[in-house]
N, C-alpha and C. Protein backbone atom coordinates (compact mmCIF):
# COMPACT_ATOMS: atom_id res chain seq x y z
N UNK A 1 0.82 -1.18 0.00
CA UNK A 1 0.00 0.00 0.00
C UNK A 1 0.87 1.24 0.00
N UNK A 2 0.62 2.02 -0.71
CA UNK A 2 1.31 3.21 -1.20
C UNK A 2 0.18 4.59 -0.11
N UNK A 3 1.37 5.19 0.42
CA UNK A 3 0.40 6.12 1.28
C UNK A 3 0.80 7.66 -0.02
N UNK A 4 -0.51 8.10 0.38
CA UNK A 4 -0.82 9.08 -0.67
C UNK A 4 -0.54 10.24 0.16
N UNK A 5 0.27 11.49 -0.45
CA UNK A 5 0.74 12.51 0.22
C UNK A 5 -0.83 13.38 -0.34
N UNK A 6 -0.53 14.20 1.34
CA UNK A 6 -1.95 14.84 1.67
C UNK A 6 -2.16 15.68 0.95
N UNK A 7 -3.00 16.19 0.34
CA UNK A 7 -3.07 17.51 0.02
C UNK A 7 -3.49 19.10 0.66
N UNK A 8 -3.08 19.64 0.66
CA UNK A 8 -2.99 21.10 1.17
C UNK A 8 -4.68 21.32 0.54
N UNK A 9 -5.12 22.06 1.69
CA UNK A 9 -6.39 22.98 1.13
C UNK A 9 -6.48 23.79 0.34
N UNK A 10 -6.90 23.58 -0.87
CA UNK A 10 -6.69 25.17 -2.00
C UNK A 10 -7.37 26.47 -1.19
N UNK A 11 -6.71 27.19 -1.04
CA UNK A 11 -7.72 28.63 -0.38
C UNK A 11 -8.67 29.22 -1.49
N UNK A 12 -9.56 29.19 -1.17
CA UNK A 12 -10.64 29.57 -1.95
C UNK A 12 -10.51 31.20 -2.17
N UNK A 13 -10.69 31.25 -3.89
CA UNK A 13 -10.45 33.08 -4.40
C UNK A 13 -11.92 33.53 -4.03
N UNK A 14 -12.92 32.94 -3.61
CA UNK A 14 -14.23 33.53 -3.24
C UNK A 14 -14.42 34.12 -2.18
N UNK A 15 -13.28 34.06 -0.78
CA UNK A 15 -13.78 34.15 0.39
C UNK A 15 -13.48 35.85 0.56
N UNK A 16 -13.86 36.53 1.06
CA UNK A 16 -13.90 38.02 1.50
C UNK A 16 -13.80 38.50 2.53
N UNK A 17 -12.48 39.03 3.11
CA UNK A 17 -12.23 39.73 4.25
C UNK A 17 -12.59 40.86 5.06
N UNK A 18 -12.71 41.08 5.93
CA UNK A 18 -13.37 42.13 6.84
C UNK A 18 -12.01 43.63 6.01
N UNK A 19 -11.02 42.96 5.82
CA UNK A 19 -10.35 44.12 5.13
C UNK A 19 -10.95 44.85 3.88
N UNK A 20 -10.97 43.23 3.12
CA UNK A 20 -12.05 43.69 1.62
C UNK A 20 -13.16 44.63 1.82
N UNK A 21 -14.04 44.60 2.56
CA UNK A 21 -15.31 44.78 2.84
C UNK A 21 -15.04 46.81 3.28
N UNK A 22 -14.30 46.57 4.28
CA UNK A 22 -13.98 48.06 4.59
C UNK A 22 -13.47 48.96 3.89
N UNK A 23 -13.64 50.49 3.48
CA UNK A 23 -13.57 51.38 2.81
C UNK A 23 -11.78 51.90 3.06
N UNK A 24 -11.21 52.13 1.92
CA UNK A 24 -9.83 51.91 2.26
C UNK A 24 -9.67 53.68 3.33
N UNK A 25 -10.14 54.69 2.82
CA UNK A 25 -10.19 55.97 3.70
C UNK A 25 -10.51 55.46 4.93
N UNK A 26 -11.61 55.00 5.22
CA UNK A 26 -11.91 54.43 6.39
C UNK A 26 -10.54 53.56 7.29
N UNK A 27 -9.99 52.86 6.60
CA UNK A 27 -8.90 51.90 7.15
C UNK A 27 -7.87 52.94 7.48
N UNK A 28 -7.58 54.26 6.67
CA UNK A 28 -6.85 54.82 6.06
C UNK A 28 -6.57 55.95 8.28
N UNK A 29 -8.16 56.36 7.97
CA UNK A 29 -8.64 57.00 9.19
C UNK A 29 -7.98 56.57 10.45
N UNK A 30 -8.11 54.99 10.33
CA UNK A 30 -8.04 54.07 11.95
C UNK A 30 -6.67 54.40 12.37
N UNK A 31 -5.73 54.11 11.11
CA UNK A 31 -4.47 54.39 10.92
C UNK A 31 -3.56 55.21 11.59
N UNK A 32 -4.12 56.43 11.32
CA UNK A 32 -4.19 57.40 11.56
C UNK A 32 -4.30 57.73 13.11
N UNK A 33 -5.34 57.16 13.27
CA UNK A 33 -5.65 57.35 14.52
C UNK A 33 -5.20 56.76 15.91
N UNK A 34 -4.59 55.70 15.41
CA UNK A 34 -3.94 54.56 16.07
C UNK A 34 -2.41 55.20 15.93
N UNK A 35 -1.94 56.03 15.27
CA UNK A 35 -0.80 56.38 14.88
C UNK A 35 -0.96 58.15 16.53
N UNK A 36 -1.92 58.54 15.81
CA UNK A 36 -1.80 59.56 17.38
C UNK A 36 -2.58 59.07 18.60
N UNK A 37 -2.70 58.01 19.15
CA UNK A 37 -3.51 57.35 20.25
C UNK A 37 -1.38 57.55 20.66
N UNK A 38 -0.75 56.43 20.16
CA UNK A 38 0.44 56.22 20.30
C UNK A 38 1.44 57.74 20.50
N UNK A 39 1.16 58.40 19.74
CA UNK A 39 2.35 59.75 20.36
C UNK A 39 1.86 60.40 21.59
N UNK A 40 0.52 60.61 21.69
CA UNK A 40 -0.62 61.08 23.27
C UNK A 40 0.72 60.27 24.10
N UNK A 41 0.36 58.80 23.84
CA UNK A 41 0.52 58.16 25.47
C UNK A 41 2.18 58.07 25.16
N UNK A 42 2.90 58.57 24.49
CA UNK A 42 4.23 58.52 24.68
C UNK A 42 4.48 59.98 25.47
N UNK A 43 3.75 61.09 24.91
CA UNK A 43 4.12 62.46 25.74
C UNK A 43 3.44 62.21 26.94
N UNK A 44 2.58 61.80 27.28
CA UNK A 44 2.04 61.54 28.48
C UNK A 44 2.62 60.39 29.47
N UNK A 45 3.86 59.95 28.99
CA UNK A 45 4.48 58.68 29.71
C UNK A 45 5.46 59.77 29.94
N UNK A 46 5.96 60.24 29.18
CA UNK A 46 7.27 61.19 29.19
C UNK A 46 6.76 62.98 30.27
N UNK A 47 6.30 62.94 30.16
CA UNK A 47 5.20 64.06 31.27
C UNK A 47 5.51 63.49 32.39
N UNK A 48 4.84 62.59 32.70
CA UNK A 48 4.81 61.55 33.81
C UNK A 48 6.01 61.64 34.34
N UNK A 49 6.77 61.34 33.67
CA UNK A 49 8.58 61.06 33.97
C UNK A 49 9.28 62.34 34.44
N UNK A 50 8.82 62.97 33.74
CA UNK A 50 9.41 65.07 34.06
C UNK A 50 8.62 64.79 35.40
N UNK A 51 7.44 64.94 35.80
CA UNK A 51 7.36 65.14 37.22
C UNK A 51 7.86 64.44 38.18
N UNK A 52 8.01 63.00 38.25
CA UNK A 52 8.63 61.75 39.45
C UNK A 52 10.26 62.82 39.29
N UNK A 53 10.35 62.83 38.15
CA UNK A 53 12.37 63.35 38.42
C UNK A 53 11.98 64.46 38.99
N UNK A 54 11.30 65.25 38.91
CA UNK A 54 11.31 66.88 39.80
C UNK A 54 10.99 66.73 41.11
N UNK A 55 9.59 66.11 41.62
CA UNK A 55 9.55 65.70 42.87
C UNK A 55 10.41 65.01 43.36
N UNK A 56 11.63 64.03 42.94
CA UNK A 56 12.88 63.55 43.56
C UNK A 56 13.38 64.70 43.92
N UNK A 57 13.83 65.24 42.66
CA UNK A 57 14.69 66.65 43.19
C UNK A 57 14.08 67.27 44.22
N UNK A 58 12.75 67.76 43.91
CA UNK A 58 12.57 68.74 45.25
C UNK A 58 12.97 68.16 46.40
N UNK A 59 12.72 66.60 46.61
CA UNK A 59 12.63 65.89 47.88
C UNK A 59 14.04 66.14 48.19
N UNK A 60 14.80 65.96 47.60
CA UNK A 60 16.40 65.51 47.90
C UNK A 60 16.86 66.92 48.40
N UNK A 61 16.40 67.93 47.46
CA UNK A 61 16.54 69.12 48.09
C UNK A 61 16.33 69.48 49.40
N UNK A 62 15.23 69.78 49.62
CA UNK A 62 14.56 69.56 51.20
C UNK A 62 14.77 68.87 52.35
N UNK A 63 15.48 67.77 52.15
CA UNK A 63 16.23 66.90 53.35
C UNK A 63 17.17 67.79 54.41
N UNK A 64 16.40 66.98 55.87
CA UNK A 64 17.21 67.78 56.59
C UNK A 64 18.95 67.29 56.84
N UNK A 65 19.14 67.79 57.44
CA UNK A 65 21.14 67.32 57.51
C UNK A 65 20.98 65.64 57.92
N UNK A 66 20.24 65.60 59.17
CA UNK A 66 19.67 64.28 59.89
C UNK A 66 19.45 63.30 58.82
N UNK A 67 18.76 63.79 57.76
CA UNK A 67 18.49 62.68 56.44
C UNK A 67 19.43 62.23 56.09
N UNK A 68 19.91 63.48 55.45
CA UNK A 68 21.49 63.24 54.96
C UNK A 68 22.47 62.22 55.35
N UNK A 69 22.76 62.50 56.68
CA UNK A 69 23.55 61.61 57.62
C UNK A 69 23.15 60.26 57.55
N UNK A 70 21.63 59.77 57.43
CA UNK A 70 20.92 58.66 57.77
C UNK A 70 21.18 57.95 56.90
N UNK A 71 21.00 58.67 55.18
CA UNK A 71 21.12 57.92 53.95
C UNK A 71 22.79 57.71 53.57
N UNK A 72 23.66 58.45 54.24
CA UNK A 72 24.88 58.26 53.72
C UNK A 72 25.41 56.79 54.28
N UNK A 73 26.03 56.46 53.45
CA UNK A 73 26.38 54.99 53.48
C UNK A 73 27.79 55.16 54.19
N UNK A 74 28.24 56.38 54.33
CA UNK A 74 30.00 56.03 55.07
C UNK A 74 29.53 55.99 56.65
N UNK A 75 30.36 55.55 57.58
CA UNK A 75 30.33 55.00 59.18
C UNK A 75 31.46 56.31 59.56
N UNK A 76 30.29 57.39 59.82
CA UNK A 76 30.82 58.83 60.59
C UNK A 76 31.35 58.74 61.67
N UNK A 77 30.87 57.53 62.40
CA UNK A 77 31.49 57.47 63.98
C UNK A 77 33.16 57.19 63.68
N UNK A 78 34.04 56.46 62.40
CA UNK A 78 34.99 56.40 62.50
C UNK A 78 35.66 58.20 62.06
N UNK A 79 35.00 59.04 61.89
CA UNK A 79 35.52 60.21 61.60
C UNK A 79 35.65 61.16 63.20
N UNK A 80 35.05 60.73 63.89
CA UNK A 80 35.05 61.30 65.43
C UNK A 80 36.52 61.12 66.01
């Protein structure tokens, strides 16, 4: 018995896509729109980012000496 190699499904030239169907301006529009949805939330990620770095700064600014001392990583008692 001879095994018979399968055949592949011919894709049918009749079938019609939700692409086909839609108006290319229309597609043209989404595009578009999907193209500035994406720069919004990049300046608005980058916004975001300008303020966390400024409120660091202010914070770091504002620390009292006591902070200072607390966060420094060198052992002051050997400077006494």
């Amino acid at each position: 018995m001879k095994k018979q190699p399968k055949q592949k499904p011919k894709k049918d030239e009749s079938v019609v896509t939700l692409k086909d169907m839609m108006d290319p301006n229309f597609l043209k529009q989404l595009k578009e729109q999907q193209e500035q949805l994406k720069i919004e939330e990049e300046n608005r990620k980058a916004e975001e980012e300008f303020k966390k770095r400024e409120e660091r700064r202010l914070k770091e600014k504002n620390k009292s000496f006591e902070e200072l001392l607390n966060e420094s990583g060198m052992n002051w008692k050997d400077f006494k």
